[in-house]
Protein backbone atom coordinates (compact mmCIF):
# COMPACT_ATOMS: atom_id res chain seq x y z
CA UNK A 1 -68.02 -15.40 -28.84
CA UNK A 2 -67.31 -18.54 -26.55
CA UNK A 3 -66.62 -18.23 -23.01
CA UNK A 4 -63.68 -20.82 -24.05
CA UNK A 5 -62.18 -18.59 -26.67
CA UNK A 6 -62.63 -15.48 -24.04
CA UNK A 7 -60.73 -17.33 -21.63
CA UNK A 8 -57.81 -18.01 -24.23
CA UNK A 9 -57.37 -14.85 -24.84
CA UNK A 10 -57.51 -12.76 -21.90
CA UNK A 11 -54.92 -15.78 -20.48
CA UNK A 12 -53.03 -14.96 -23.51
CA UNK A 13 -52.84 -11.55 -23.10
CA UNK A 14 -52.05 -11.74 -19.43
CA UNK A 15 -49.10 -13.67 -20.50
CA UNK A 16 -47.61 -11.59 -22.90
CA UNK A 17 -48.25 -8.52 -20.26
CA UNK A 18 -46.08 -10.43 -17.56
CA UNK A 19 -42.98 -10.83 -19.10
CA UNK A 20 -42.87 -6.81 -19.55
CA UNK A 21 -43.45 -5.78 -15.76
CA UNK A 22 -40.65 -8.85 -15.50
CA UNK A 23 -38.15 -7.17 -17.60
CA UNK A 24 -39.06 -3.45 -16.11
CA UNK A 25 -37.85 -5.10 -12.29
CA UNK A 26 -34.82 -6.34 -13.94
CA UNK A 27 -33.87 -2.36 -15.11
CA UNK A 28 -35.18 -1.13 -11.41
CA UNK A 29 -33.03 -3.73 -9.94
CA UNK A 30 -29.67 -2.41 -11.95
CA UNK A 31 -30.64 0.98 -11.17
CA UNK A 32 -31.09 -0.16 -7.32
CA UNK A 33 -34.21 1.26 -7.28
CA UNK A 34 -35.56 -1.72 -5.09
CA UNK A 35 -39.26 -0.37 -4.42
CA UNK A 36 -40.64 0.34 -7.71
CA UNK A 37 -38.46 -3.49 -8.64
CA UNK A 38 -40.15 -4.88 -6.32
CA UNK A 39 -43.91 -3.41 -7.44
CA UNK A 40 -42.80 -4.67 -11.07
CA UNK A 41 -41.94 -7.69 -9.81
CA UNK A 42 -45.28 -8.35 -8.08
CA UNK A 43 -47.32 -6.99 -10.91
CA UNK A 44 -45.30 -9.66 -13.22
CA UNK A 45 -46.12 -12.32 -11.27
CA UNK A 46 -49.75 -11.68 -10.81
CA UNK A 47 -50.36 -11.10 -13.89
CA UNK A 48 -48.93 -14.18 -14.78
CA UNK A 49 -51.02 -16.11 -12.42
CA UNK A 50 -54.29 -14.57 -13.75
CA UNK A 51 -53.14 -16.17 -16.96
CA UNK A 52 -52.32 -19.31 -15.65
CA UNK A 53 -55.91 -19.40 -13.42
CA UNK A 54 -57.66 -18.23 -16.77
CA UNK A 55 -55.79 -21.28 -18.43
CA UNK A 56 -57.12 -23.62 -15.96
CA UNK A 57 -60.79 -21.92 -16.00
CA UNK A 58 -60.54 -22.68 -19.78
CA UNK A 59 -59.40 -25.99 -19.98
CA UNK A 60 -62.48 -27.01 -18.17
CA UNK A 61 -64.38 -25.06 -20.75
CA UNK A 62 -63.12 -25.60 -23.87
CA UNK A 63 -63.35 -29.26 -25.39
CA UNK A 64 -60.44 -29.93 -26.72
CA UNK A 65 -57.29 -29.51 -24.55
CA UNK A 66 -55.60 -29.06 -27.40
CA UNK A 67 -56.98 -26.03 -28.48
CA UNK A 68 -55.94 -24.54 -25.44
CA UNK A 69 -52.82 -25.46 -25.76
CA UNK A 70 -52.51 -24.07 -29.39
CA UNK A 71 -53.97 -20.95 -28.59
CA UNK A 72 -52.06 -19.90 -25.55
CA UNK A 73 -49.03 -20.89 -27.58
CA UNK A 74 -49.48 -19.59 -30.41
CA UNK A 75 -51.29 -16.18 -29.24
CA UNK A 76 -48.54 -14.54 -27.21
CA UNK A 77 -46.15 -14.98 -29.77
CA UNK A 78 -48.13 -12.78 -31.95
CA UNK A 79 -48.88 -10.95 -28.75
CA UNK A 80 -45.34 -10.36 -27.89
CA UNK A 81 -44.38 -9.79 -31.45
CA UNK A 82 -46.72 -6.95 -31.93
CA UNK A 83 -45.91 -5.83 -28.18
CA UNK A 84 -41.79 -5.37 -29.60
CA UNK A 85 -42.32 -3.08 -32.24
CA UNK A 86 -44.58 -0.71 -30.24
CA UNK A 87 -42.82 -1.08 -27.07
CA UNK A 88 -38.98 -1.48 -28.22
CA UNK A 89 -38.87 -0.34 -31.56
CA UNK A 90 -38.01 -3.74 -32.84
CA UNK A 91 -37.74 -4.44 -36.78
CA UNK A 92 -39.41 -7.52 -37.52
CA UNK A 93 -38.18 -9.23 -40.60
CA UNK A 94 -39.97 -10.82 -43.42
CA UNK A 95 -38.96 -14.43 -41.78
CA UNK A 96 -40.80 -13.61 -38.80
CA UNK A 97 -43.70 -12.51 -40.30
CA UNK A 98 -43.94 -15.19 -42.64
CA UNK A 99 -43.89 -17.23 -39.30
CA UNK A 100 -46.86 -15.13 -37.79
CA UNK A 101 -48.65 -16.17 -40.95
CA UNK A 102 -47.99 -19.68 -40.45
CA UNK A 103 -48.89 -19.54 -37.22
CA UNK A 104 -52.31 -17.73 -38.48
CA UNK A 105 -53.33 -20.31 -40.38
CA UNK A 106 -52.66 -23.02 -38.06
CA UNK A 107 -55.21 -21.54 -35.83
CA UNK A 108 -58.11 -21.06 -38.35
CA UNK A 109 -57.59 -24.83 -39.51
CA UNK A 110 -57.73 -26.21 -35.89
């Protein structure tokens, strides 16, 4: 596997994570439970920069800077997609997944 495509992915992944620990310090911050907001809030943010260092890291890797683009845009949409039926209980229509299939085969023809 390419050190490019690794670097996608994890970034990928990091972003999808982020958004989570993002919307956890939003519920600690309605329940004024300011400490454990404020640990979600860091964790959200760190993550997120991982991803966004990992982005850079790969852009100097990869080369095409358009894959990189396509694949961290593409990927946590599946990512978070996947992440709302396990985590929410989210029913995910046949639109949607008809998307995620587009979306699919974008990637393998790039």
């Amino acid at each position: 596997m390419d050190l490019c495509f690794i670097c996608l992915l994890a970034c990928s992944i990091c972003w999808t994570i982020s958004p989570i620990f993002n919307s956890r310090a939003g519920k600690y911050y309605e329940e004024k439970d300011y400490t454990n907001m404020l640990e979600a809030g860091i964790t959200g943010f760190s993550v997120g920069m991982i991803g966004t260092i990992l982005f850079i890291i790969a852009t100097s890797l990869c080369d095409s800077l358009s894959t990189s683009v396509v694949y961290t845009y593409a990927l946590p949409i599946i990512f978070t997609t996947i992440a709302s039926i396990f985590l929410y209980g989210e029913v995910i229509s046949i639109k949607t997944w008809f998307g995620i299939f587009l979306i699919l085969c974008g990637l393998y023809v790039i």
